[in-house]
Protein backbone atom coordinates (compact mmCIF):
# COMPACT_ATOMS: atom_id res chain seq x y z
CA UNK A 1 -4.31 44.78 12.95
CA UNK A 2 -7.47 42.68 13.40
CA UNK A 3 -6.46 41.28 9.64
CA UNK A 4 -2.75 40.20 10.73
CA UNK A 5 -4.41 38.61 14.17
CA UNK A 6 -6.62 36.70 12.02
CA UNK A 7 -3.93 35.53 9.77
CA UNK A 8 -1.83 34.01 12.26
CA UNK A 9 -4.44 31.97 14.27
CA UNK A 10 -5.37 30.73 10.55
CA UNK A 11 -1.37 29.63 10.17
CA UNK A 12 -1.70 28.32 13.88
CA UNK A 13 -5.00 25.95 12.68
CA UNK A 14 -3.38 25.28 9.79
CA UNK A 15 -0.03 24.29 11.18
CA UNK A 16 -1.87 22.17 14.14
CA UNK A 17 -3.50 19.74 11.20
CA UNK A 18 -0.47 19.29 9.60
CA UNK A 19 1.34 18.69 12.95
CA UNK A 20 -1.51 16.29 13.88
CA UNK A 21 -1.15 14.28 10.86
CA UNK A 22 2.82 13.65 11.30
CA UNK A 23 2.31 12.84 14.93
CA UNK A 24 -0.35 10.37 13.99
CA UNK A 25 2.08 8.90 11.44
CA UNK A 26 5.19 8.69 13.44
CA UNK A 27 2.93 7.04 16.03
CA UNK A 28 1.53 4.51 13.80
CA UNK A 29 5.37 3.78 12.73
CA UNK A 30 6.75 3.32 16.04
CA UNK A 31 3.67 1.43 17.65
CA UNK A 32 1.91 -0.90 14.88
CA UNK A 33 3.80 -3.76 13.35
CA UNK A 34 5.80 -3.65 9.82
CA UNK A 35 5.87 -6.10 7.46
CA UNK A 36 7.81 -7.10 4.15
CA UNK A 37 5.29 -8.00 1.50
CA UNK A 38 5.75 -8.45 -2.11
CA UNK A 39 4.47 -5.73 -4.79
CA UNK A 40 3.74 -4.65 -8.49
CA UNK A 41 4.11 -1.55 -9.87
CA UNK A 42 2.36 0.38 -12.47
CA UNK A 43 1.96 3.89 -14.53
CA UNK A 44 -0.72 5.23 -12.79
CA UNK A 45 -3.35 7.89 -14.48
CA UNK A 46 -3.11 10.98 -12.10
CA UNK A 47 -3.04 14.08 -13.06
CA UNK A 48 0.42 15.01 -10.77
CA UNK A 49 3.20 13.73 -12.26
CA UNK A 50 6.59 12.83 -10.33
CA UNK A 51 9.17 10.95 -8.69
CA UNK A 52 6.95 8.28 -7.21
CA UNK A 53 6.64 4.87 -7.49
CA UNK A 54 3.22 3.43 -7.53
CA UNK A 55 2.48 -0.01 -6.45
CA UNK A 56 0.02 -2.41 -5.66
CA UNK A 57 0.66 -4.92 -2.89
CA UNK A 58 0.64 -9.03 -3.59
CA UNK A 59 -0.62 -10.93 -0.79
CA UNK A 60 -1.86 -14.78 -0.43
CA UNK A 61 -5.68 -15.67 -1.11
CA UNK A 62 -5.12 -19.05 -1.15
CA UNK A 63 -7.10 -19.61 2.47
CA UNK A 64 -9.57 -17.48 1.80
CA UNK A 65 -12.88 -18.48 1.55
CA UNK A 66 -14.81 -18.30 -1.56
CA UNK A 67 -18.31 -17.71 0.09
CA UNK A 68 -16.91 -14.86 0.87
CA UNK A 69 -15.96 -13.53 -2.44
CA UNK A 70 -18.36 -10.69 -3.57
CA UNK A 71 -19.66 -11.10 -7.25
CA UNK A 72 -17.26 -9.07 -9.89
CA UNK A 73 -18.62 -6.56 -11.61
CA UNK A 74 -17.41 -6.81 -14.33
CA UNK A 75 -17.76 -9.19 -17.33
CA UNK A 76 -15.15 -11.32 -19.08
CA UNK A 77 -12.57 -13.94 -17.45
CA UNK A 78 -13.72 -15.11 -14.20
CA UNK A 79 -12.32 -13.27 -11.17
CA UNK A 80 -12.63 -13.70 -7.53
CA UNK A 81 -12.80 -10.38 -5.36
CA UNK A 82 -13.22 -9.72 -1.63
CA UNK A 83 -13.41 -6.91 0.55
CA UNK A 84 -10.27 -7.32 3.29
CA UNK A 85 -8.84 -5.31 6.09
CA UNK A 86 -4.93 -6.55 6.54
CA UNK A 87 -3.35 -7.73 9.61
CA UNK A 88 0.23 -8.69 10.38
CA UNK A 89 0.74 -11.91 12.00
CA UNK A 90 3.66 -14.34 11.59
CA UNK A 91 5.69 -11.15 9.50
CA UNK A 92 3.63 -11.45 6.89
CA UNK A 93 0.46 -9.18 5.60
CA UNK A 94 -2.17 -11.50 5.57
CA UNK A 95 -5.84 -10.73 4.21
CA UNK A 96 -8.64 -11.28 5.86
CA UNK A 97 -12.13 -11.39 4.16
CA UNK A 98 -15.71 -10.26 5.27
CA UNK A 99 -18.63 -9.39 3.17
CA UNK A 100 -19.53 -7.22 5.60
CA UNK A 101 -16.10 -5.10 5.02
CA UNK A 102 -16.20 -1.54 3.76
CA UNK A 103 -13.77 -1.42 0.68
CA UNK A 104 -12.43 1.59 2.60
CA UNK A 105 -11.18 -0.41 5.35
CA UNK A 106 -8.57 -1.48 3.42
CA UNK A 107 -9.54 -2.55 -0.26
CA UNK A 108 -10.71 -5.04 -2.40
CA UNK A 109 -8.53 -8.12 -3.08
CA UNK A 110 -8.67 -9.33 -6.74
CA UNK A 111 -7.56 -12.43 -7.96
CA UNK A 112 -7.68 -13.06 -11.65
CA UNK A 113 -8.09 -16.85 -13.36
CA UNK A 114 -4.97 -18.04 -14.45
CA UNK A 115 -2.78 -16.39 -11.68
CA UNK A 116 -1.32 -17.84 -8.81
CA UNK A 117 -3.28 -17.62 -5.65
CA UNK A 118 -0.29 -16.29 -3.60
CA UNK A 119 -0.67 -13.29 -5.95
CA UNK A 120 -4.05 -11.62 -5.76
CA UNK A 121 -3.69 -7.74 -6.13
CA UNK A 122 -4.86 -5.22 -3.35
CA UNK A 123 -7.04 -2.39 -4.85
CA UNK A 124 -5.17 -0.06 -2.75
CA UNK A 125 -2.48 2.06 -4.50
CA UNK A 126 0.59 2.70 -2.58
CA UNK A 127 3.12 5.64 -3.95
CA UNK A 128 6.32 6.01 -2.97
CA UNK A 129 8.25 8.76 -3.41
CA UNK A 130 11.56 8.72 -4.82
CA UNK A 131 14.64 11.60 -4.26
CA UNK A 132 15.55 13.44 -7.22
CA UNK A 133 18.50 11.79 -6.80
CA UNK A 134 17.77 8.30 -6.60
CA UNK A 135 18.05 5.98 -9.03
CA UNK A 136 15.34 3.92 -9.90
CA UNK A 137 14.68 0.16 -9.50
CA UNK A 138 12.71 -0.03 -12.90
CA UNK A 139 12.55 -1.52 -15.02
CA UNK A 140 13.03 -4.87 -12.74
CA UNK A 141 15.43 -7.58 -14.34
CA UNK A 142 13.82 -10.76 -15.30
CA UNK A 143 13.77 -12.78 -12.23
CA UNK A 144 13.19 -9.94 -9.72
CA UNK A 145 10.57 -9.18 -7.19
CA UNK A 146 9.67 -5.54 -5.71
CA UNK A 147 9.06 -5.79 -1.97
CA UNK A 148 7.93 -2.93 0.12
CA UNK A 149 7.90 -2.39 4.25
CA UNK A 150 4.77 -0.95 5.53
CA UNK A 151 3.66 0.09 8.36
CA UNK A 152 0.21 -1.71 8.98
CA UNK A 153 -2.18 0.84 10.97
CA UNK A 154 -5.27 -0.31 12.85
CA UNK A 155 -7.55 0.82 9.58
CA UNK A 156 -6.69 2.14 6.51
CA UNK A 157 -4.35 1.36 3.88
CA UNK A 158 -0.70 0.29 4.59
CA UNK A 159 1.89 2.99 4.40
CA UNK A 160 5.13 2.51 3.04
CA UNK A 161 8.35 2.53 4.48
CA UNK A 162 11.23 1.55 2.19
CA UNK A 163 11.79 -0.80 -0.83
CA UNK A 164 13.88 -4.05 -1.48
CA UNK A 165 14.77 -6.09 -4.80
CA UNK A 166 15.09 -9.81 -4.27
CA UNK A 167 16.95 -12.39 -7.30
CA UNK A 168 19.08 -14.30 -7.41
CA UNK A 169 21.54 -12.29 -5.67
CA UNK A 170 19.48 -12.33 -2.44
CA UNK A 171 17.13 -9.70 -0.84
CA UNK A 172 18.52 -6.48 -0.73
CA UNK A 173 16.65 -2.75 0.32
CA UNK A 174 17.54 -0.05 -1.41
CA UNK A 175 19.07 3.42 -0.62
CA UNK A 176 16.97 6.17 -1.69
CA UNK A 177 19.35 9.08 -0.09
């Protein structure tokens, strides 16, 4: 008996954290602001395979400053990184840089020489998950941009929402029911 009572205020602890977690997510959703921002995808190297899409967020580093780029680490073409936490203002997810910043916080913004400053790449993988009975969107058409909605919580990495194609046939979200 002492067994079975044991077991069930385990499942009780167990279902609280997961119940905590949801709550704090469907908080976040309906309190802190969402945003349409641009995206990249990419094969990522996990070990769990499935029906997920994994993407990196584009945002614009043109106005940030480059005293406060932190060195790369790595040698080759030049690159400019900095260490960001996000913020929504104006509808769009806009960077802002610190040295001070934690890479946790939100991730490291890297933009390489050659690319476009309005498309520096955000460290911070996002995955999406996909029905089994979606289609989908890959691989994008020439001319076509993958946007995402996220939900932009007060630290931490964005969390998606949905996903849109935009062309020349407009902007469009797509149904993943």
């Amino acid at each position: 008996m002492k067994a079975i009572r044991s077991g069930i205020i385990l499942l009780l602890v167990q279902l609280g954290l997961v119940l905590t977690v949801a709550g704090t997510y469907l908080y976040e959703r309906q309190t802190r602001p969402r945003v349409w921002t641009r995206a990249t995808h990419y094969d990522p190297d996990l070990p769990m395979r499935g029906r997920y899409l994994a993407m990196q967020l584009l945002l614009d580093a043109c106005g940030l400053p480059r005293n406060a780029a932190i060195r790369p680490y790595v040698p080759g073409p030049s690159i400019w990184q900095w260490n960001v936490s996000l913020r929504a203002a104006g509808g769009k997810l806009s960077p802002v840089a610190d040295k001070s910043l934690s890479p946790r916080n939100a991730g490291t913004l890297t933009l390489a020489e050659g690319k476009p400053c309005d498309q520096a790449t955000l460290s911070t993988q996002l995955l999406f998950f996909i029905p089994e009975r979606a289609r989908l969107p890959l691989p994008l058409k020439e001319g076509q941009d993958l946007w995402v909605e996220v939900t932009v919580p007060s630290s931490g990495a964005p969390r998606p929402i949905q996903i849109a194609l935009s062309g020349a046939d407009g902007f469009r979200p797509l149904r993943m029911n």
